[in-house]
PDB file of N, CA and C in Angstrom:
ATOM      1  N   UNK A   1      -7.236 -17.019  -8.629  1.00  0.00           N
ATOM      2  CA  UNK A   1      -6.087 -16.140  -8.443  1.00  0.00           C
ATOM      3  C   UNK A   1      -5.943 -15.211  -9.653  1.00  0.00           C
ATOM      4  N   UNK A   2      -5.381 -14.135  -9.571  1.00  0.00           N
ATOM      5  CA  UNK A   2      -5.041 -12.671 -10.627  1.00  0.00           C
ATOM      6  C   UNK A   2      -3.575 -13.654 -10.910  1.00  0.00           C
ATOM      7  N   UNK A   3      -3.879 -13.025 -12.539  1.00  0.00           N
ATOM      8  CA  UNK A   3      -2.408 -12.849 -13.061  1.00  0.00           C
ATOM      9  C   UNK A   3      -1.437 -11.676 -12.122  1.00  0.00           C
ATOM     10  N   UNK A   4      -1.547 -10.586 -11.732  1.00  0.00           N
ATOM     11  CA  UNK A   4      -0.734  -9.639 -11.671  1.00  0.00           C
ATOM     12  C   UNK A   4      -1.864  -9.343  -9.873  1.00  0.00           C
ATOM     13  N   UNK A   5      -0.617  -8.562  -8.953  1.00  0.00           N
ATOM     14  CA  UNK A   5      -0.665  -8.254  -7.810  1.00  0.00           C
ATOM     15  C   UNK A   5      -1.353  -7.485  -7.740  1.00  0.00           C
ATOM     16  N   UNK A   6      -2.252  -7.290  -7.285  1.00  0.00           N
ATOM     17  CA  UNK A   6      -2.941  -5.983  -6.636  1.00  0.00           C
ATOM     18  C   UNK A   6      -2.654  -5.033  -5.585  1.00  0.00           C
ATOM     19  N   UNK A   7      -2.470  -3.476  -5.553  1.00  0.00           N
ATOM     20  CA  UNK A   7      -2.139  -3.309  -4.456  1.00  0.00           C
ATOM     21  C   UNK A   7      -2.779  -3.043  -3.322  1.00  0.00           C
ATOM     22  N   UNK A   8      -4.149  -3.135  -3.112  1.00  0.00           N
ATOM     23  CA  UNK A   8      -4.590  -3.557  -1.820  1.00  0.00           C
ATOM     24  C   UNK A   8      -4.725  -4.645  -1.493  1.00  0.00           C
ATOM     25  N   UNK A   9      -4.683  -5.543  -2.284  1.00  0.00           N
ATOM     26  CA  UNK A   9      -4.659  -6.763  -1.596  1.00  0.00           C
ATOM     27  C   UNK A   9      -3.312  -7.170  -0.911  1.00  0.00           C
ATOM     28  N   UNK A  10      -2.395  -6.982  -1.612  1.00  0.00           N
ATOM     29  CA  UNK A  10      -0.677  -6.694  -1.061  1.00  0.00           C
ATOM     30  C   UNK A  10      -0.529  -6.398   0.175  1.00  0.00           C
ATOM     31  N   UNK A  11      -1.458  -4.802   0.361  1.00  0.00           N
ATOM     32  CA  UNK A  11      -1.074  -4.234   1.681  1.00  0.00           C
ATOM     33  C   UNK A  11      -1.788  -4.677   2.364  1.00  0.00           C
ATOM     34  N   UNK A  12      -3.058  -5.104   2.780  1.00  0.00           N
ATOM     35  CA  UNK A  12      -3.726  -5.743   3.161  1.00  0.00           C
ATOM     36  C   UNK A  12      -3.086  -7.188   4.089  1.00  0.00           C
ATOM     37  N   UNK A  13      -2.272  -8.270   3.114  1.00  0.00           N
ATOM     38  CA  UNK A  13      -1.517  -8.538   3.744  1.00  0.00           C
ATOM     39  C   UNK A  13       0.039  -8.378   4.713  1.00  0.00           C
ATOM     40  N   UNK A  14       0.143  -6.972   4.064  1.00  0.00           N
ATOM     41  CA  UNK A  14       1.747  -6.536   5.081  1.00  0.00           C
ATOM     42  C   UNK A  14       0.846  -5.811   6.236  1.00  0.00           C
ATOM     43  N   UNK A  15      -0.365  -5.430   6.277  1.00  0.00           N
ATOM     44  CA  UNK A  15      -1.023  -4.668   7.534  1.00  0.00           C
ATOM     45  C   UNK A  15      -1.250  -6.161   8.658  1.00  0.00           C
ATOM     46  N   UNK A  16      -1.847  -7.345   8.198  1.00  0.00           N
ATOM     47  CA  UNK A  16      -2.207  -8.157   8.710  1.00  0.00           C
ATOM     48  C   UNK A  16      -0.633  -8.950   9.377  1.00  0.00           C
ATOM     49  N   UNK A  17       0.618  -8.813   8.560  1.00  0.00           N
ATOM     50  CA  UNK A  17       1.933  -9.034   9.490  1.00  0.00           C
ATOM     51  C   UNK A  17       2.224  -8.261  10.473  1.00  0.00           C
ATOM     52  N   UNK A  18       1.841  -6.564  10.358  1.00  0.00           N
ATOM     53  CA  UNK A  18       2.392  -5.725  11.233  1.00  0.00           C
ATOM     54  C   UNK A  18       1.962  -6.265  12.483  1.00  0.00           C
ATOM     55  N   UNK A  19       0.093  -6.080  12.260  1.00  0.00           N
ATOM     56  CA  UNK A  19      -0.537  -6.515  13.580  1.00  0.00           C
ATOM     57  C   UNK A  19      -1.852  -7.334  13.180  1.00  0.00           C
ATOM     58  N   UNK A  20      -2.473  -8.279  13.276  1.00  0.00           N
ATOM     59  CA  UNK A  20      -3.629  -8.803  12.999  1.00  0.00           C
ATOM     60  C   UNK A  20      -4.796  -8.413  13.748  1.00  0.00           C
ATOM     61  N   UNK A  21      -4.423  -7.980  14.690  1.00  0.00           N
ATOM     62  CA  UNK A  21      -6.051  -7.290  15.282  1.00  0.00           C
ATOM     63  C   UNK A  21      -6.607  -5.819  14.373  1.00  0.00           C
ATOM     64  N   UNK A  22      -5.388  -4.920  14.400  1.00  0.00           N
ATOM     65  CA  UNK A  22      -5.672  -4.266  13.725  1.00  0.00           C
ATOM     66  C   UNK A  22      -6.038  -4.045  11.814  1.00  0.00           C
ATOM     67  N   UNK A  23      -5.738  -5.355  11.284  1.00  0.00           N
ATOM     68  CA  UNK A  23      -5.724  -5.697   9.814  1.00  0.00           C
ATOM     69  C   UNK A  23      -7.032  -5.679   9.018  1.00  0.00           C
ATOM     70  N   UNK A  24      -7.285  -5.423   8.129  1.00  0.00           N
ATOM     71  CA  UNK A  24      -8.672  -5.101   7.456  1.00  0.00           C
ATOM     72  C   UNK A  24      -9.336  -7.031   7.499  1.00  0.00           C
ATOM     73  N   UNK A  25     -10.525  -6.963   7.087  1.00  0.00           N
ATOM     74  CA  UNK A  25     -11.029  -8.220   7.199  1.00  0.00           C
ATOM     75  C   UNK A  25     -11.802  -8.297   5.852  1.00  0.00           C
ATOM     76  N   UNK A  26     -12.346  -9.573   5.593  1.00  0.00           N
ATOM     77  CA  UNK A  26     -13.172  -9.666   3.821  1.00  0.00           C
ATOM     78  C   UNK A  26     -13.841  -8.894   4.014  1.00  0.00           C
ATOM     79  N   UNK A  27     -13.817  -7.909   3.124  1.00  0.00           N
ATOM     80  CA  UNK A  27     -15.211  -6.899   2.746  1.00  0.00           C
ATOM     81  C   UNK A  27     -14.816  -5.572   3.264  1.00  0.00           C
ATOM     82  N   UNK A  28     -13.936  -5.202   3.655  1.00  0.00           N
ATOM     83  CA  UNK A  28     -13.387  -3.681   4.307  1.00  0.00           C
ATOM     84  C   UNK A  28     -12.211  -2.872   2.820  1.00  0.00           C
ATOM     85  N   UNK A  29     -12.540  -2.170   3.397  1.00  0.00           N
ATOM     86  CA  UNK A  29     -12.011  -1.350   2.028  1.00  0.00           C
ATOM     87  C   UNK A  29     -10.608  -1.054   2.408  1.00  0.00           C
ATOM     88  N   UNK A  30      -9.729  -0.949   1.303  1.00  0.00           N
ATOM     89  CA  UNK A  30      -8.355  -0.944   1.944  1.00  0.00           C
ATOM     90  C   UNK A  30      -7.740   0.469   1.510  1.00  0.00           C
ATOM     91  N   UNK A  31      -7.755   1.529   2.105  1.00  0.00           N
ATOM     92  CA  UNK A  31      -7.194   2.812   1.722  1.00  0.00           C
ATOM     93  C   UNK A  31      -5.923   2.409   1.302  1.00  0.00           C
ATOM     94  N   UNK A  32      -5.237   3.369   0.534  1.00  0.00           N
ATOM     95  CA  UNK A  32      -3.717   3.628   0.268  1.00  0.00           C
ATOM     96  C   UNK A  32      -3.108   4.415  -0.370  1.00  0.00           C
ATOM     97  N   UNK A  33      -2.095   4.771  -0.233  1.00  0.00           N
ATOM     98  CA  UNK A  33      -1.424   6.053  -0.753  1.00  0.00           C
ATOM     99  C   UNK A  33      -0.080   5.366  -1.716  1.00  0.00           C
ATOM    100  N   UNK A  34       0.289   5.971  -2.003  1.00  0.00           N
ATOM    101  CA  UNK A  34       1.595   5.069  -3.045  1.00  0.00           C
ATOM    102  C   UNK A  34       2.957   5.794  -2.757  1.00  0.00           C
ATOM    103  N   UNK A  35       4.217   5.533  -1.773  1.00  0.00           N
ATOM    104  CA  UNK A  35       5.132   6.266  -1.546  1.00  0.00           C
ATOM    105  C   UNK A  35       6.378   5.765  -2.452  1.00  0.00           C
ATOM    106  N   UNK A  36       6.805   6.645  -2.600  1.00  0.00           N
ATOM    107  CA  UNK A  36       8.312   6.497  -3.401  1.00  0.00           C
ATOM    108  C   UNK A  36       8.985   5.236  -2.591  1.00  0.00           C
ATOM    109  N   UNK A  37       9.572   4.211  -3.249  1.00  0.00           N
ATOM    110  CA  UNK A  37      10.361   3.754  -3.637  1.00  0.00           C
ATOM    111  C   UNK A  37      11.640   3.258  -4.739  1.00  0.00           C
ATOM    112  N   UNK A  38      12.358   2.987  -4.925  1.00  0.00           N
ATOM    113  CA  UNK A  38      13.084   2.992  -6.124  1.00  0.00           C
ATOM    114  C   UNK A  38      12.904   2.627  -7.574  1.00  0.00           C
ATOM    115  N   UNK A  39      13.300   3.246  -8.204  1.00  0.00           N
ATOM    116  CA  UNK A  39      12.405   3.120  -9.797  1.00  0.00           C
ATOM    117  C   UNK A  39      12.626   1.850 -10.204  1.00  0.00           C
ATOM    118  N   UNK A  40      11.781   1.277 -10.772  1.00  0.00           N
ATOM    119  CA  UNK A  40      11.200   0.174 -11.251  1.00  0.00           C
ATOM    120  C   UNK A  40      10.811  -0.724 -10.382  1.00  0.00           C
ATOM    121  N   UNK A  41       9.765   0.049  -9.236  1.00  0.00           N
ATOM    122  CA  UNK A  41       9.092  -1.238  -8.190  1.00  0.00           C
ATOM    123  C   UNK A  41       7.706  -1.029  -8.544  1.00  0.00           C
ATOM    124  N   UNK A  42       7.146  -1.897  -8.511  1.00  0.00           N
ATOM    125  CA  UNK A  42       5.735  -2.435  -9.257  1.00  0.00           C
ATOM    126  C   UNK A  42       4.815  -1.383  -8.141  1.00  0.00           C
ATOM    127  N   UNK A  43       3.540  -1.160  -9.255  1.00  0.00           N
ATOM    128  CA  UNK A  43       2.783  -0.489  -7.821  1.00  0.00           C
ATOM    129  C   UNK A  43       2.403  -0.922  -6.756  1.00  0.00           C
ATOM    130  N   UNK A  44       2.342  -2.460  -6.626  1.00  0.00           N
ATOM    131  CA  UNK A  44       1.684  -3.172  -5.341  1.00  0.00           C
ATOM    132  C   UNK A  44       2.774  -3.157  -4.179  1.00  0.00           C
ATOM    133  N   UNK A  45       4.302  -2.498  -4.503  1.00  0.00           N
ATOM    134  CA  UNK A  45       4.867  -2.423  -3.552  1.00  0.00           C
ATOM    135  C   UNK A  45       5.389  -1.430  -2.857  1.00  0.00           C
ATOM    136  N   UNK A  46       4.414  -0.203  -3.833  1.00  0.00           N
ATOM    137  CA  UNK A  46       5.174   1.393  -3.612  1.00  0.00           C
ATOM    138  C   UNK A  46       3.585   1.027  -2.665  1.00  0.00           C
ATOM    139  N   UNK A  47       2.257   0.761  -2.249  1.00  0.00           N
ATOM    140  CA  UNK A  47       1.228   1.055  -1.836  1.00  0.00           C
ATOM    141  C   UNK A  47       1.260   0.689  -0.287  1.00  0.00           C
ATOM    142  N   UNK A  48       1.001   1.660   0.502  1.00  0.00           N
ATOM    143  CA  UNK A  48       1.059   1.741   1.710  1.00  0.00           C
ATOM    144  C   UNK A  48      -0.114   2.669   2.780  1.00  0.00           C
ATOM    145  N   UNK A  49      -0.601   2.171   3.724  1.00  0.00           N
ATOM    146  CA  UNK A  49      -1.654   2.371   4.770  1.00  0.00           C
ATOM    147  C   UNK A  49      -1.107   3.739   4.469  1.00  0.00           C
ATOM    148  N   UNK A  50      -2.246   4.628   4.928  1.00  0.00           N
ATOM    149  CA  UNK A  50      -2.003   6.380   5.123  1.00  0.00           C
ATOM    150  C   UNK A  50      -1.177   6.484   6.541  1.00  0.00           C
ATOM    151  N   UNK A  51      -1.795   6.526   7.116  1.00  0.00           N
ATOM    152  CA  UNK A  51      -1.633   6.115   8.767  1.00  0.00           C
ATOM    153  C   UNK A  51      -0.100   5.655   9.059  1.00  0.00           C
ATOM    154  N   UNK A  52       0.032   4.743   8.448  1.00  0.00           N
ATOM    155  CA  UNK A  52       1.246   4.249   8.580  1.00  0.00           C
ATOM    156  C   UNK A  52       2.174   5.183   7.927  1.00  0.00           C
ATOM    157  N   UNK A  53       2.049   5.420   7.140  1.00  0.00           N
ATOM    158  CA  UNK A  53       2.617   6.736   6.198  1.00  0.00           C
ATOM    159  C   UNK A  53       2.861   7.827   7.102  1.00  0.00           C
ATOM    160  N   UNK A  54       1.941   8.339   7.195  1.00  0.00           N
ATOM    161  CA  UNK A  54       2.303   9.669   8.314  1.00  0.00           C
ATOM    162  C   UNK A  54       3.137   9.572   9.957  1.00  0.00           C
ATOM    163  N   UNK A  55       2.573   7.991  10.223  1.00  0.00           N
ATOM    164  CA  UNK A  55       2.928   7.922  11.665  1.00  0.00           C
ATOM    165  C   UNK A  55       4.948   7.927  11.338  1.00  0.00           C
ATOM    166  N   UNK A  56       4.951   7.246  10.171  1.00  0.00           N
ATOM    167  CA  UNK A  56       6.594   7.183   9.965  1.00  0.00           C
ATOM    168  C   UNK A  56       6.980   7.680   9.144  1.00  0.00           C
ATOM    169  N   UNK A  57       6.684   8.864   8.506  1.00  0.00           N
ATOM    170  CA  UNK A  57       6.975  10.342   7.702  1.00  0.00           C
ATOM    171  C   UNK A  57       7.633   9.428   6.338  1.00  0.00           C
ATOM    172  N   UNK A  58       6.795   9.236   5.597  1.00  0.00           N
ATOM    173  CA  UNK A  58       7.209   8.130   4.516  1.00  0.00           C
ATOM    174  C   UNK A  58       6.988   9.164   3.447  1.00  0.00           C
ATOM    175  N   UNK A  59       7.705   9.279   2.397  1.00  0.00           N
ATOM    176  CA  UNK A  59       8.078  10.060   1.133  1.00  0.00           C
ATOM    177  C   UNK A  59       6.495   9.611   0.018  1.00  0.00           C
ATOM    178  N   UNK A  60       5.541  10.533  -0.050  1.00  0.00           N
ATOM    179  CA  UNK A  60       4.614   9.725  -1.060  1.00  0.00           C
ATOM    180  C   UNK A  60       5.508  10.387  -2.519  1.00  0.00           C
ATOM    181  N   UNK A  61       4.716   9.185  -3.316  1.00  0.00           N
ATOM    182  CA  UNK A  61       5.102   9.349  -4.679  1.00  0.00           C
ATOM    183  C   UNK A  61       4.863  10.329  -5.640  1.00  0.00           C
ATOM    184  N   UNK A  62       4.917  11.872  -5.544  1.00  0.00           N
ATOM    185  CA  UNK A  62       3.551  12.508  -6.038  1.00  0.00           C
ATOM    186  C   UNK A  62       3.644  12.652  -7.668  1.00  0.00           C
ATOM    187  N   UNK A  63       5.359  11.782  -8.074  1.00  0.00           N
ATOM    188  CA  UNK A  63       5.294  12.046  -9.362  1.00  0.00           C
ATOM    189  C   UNK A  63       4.196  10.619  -9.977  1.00  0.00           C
ATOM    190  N   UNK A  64       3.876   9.577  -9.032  1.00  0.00           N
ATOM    191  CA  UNK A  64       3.462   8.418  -9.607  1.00  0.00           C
ATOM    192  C   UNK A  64       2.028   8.940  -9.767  1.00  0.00           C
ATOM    193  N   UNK A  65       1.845   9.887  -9.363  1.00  0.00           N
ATOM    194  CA  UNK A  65      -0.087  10.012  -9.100  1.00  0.00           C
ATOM    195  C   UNK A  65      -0.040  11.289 -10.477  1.00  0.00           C
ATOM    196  N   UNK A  66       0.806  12.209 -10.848  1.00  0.00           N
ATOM    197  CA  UNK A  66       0.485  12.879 -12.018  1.00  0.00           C
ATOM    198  C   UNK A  66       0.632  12.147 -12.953  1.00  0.00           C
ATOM    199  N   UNK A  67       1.438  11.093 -12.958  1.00  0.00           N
ATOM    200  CA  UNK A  67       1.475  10.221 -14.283  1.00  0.00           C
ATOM    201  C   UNK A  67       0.856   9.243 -14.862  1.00  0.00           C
ATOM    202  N   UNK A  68       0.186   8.707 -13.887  1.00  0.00           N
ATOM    203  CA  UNK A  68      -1.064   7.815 -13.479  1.00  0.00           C
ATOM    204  C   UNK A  68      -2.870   8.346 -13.468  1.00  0.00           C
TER     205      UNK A  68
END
């Protein structure tokens, strides 16, 4: 186990709650985009599917990606 969360592995598991057929499997690469949430949330919980992002017009973070 990691000291600290990862965020595809994170989303990886909230994709596999949404729906499990559709959920990545060992060895698939896990895209992600990082959308705003409220300041001081760790990155593994601002990180979210693209797809999912767009399908539900989700705010990305774009100040987290110039600062990063």
């Amino acid at each position: 186990m990691y000291a600290n969360k990862m965020a595809h592995v994170e989303l990886a598991a909230k994709m596999r709650e949404r729906d499990k057929a559709t959920a990545p499997q060992v060895g698939d690469r896990v895209q992600y985009v990082m959308v705003k949430k409220p300041k001081g949330s760790k990155g593994y919980e601002k990180s979210e599917d693209p797809l999912y992002v767009l399908q539900n017009n989700l705010p990305i973070d774009y100040e987290w990606y110039i600062s990063n």
